[in-house]
Protein backbone atom coordinates (compact mmCIF):
# COMPACT_ATOMS: atom_id res chain seq x y z
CA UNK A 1 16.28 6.11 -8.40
CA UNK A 2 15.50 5.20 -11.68
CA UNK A 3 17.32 4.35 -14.76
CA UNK A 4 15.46 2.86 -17.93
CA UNK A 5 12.10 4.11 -19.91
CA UNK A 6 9.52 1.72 -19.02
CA UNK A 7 6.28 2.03 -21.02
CA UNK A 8 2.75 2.52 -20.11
CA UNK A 9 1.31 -1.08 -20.01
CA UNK A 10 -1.48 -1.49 -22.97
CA UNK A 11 -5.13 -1.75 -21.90
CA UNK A 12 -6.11 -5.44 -21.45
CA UNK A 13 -2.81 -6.25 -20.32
CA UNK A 14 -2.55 -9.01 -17.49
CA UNK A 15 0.53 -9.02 -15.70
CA UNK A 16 4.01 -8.74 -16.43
CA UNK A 17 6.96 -9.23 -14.14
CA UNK A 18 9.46 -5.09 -14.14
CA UNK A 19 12.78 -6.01 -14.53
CA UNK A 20 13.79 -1.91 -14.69
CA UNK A 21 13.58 -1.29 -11.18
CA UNK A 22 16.26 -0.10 -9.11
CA UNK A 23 16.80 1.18 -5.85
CA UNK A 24 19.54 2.49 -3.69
CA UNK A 25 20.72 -1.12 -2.99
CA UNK A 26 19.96 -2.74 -6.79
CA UNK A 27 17.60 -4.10 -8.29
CA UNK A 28 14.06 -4.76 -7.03
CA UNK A 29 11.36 -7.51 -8.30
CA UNK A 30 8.62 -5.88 -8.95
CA UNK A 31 5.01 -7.27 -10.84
CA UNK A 32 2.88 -4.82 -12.65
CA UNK A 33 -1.08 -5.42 -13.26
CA UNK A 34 -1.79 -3.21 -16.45
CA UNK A 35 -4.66 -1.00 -16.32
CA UNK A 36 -6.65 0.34 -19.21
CA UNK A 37 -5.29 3.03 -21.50
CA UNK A 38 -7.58 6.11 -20.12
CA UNK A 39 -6.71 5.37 -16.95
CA UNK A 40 -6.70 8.35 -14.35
CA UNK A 41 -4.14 7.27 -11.70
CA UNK A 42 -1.70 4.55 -11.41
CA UNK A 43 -1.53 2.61 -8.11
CA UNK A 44 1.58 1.66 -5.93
CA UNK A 45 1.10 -1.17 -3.28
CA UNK A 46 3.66 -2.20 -0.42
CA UNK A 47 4.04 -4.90 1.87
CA UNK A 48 4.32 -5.94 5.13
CA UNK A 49 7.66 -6.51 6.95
CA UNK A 50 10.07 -9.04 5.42
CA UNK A 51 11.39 -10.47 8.60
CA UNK A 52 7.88 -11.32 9.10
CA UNK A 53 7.76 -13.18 5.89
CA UNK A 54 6.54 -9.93 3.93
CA UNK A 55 6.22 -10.24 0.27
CA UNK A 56 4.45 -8.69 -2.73
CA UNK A 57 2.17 -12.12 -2.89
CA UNK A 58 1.16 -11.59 0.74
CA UNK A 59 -2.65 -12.14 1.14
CA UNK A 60 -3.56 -8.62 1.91
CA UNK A 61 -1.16 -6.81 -0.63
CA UNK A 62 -3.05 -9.19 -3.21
CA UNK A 63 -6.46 -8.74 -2.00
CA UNK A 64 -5.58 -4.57 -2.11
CA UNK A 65 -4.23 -4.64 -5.51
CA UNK A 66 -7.13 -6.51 -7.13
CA UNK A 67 -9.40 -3.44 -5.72
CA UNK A 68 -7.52 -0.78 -7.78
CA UNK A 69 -6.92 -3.47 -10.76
CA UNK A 70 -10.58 -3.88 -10.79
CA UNK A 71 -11.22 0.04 -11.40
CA UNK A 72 -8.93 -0.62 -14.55
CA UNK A 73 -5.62 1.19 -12.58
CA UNK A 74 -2.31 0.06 -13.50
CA UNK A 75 -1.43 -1.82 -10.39
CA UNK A 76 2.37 -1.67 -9.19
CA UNK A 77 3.49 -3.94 -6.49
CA UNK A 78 7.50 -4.48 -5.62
CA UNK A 79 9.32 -6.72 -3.10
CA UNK A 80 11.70 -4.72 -0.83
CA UNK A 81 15.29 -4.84 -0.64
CA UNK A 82 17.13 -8.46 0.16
CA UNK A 83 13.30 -10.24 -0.65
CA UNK A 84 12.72 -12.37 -3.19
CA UNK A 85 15.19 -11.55 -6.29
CA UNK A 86 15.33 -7.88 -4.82
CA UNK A 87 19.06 -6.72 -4.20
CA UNK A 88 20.71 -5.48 -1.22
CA UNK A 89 20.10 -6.20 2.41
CA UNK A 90 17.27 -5.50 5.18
CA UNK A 91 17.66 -2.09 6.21
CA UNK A 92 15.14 -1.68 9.28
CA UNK A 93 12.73 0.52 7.54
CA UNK A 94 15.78 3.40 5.97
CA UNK A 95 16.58 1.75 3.03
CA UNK A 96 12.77 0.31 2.15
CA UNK A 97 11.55 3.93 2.37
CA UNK A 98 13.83 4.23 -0.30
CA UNK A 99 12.99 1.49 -2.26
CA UNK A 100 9.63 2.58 -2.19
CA UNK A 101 10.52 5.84 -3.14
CA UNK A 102 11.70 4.38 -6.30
CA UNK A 103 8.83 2.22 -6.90
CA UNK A 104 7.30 6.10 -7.00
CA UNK A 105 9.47 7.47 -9.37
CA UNK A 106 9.09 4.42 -11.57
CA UNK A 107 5.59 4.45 -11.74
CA UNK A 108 5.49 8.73 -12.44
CA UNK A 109 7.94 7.86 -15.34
CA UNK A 110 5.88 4.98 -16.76
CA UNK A 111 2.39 6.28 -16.82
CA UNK A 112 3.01 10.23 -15.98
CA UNK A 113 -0.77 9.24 -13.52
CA UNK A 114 -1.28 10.26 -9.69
CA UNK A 115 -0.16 7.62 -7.53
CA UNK A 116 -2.34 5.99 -5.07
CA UNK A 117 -0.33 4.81 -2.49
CA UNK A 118 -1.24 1.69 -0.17
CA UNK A 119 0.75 -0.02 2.12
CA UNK A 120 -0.22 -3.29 4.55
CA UNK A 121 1.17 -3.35 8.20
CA UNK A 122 4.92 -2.16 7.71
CA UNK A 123 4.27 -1.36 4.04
CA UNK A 124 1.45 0.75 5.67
CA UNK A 125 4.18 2.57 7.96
CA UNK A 126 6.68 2.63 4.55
CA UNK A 127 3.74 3.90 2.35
CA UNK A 128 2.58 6.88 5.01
CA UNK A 129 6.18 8.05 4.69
CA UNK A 130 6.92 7.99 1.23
CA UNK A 131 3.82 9.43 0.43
CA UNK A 132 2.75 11.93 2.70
CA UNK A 133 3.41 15.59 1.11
CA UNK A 134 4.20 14.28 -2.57
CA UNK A 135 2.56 16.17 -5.10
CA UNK A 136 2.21 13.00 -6.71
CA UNK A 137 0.22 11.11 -4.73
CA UNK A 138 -3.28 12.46 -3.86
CA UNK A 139 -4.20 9.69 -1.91
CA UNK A 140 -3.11 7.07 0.88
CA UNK A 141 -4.48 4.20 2.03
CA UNK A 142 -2.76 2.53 5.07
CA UNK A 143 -4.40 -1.41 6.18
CA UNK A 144 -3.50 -2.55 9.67
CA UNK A 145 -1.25 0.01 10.48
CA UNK A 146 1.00 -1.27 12.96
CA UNK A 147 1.75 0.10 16.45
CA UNK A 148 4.34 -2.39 18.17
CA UNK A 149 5.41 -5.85 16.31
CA UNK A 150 7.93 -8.21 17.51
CA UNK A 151 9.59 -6.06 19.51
CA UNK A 152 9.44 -3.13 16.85
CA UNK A 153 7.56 -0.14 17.89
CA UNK A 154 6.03 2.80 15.16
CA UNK A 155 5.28 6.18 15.09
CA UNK A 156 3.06 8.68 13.23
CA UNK A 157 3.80 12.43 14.24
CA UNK A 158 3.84 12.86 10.37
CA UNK A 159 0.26 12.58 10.20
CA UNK A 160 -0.43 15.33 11.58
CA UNK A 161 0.78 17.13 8.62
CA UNK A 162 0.07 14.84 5.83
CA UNK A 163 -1.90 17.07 3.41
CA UNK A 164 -3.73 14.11 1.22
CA UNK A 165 -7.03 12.50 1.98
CA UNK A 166 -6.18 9.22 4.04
CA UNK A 167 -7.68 6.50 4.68
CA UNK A 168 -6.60 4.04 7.35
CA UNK A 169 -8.24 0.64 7.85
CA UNK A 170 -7.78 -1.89 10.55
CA UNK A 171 -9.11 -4.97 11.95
CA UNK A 172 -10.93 -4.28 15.72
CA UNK A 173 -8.74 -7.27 17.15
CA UNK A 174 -5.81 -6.24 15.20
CA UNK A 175 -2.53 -7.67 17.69
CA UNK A 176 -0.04 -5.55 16.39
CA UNK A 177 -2.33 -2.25 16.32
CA UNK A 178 -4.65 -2.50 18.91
CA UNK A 179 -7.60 0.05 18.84
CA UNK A 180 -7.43 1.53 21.86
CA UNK A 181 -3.97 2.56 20.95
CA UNK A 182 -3.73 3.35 17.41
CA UNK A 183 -7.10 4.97 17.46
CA UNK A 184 -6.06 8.17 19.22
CA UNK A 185 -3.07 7.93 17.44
CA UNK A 186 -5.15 8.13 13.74
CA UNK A 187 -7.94 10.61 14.70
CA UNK A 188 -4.87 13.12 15.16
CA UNK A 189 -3.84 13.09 11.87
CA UNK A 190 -4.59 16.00 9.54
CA UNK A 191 -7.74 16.18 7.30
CA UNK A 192 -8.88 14.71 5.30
CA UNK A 193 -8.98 11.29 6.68
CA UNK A 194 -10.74 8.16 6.75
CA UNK A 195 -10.98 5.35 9.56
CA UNK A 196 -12.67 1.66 9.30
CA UNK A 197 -11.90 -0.39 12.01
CA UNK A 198 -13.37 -4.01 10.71
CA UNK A 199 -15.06 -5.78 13.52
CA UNK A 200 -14.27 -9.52 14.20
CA UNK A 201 -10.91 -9.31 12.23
CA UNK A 202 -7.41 -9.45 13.24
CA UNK A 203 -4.30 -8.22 11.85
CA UNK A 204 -4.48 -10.27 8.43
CA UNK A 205 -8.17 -9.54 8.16
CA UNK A 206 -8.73 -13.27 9.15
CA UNK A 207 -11.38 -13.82 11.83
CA UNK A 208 -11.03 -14.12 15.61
CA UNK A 209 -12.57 -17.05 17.95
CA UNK A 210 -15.89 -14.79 18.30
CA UNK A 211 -16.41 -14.04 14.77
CA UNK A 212 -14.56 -16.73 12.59
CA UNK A 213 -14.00 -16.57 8.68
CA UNK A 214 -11.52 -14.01 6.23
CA UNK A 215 -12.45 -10.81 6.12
CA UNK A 216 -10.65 -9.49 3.54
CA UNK A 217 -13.59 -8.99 1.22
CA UNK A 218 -15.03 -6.25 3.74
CA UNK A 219 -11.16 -4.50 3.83
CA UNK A 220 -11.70 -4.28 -0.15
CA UNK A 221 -15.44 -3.21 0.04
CA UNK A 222 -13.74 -0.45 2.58
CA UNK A 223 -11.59 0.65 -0.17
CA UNK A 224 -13.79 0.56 -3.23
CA UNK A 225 -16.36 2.75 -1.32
CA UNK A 226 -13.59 5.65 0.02
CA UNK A 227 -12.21 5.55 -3.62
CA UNK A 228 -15.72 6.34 -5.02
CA UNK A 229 -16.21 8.98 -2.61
CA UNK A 230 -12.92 10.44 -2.71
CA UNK A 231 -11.82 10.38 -6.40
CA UNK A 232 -15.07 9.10 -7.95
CA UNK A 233 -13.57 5.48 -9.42
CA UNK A 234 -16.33 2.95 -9.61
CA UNK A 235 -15.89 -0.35 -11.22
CA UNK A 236 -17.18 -0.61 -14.81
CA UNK A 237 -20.86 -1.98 -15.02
């Protein structure tokens, strides 16, 4: 839901705060990187759960979006409903698939580019719906998808008929999707897919006891190489 004419962002652009972005419940703060003006998609990133603290400037979301900025994509990343200076209340997951669904149509209006979609632990679960079966997306990239979180539980029966290539990526201590779990639960989904299970790392990509130190570099290197062999971006050299 949509209701200005936001421009494509010029090439060399840094960042620039949306202030055209509505969804269902108002407005919604959203930041967009600008990508280069021969871009060939655009690139939509959401995050994790805001009664978790979720925000567009969480770690991960940041660390995701500087992967597609890098390839010279114009990066869009949004703060969900009652978040930050985004409008309306917390909706338990209804009203944020909508507001991502917006963030969508925004971007398709702005830059008239395929969307690839990412999402981080909720975002992931947000992203996977709002994505899967749009023409407009031809990818999806979902990090630590979650499987039970503070007493919220997730399912995927969708993926078994999401059309794009996926790619799923998730640390092999990961609390909130443990492997043993969520790994029967991703191998089910429909080709093409994608899945990286980074060892040592938890739910944030951080390090565990037995293998300390972030690992958020090797979640980006994970991306940059399944976007190369996917839909042939490589950074410039």
């Amino acid at each position: 839901m949509t209701n200005a004419t936001p421009q494509p962002a010029a090439a060399g652009s840094i960042v620039r705060s949306i202030d055209d972005l509505r969804g269902p419940a108002g407005k919604l703060e959203a930041i967009l990187n600008g990508g280069r003006e021969d871009a060939p998609y655009a690139a939509l990133v959401c995050h994790p759960h805001p009664l978790g603290g979720g925000t567009m400037h969480n770690k991960v979301v940041y660390h995701a979006m500087k992967v597609f900025s890098g390839l010279g994509l114009p990066v869009l990343r949004f703060n969900f409903r009652s978040v930050g200076l985004s409008e309306g209340v917390h909706d338990h997951g209804r009203g944020e698939l909508e507001d991502a669904r917006a963030a969508l149509d925004w971007l398709d209006h702005a830059f008239q580019l395929p969307i690839l979609l990412t999402g981080f632990s909720f975002g992931s679960f947000i992203g996977l719906n709002a994505g899967c079966g749009d023409p407009r997306v031809p990818g999806l990239v979902a990090l630590g998808a979650p499987y039970r979180a503070e007493g919220r539980s997730y399912t995927y029966e969708l993926l078994e008929h999401c059309p794009q290539p996926k790619l799923f990526i998730s640390g092999s201590s990961d609390q909130f999707g443990p492997r043993l779990l969520v790994e029967p639960i991703l191998k089910r989904a429909a080709e093409p897919k994608k899945i990286v299970w980074i060892d040592g790392a938890e739910h944030f990509f951080q390090g565990t006891a037995d293998s300390p130190g972030p690992k958020l570099n090797l979640m980006q290197d994970a991306i940059r190489q399944w976007l190369s062999e996917t839909f042939q971006l490589r950074e410039p050299v």
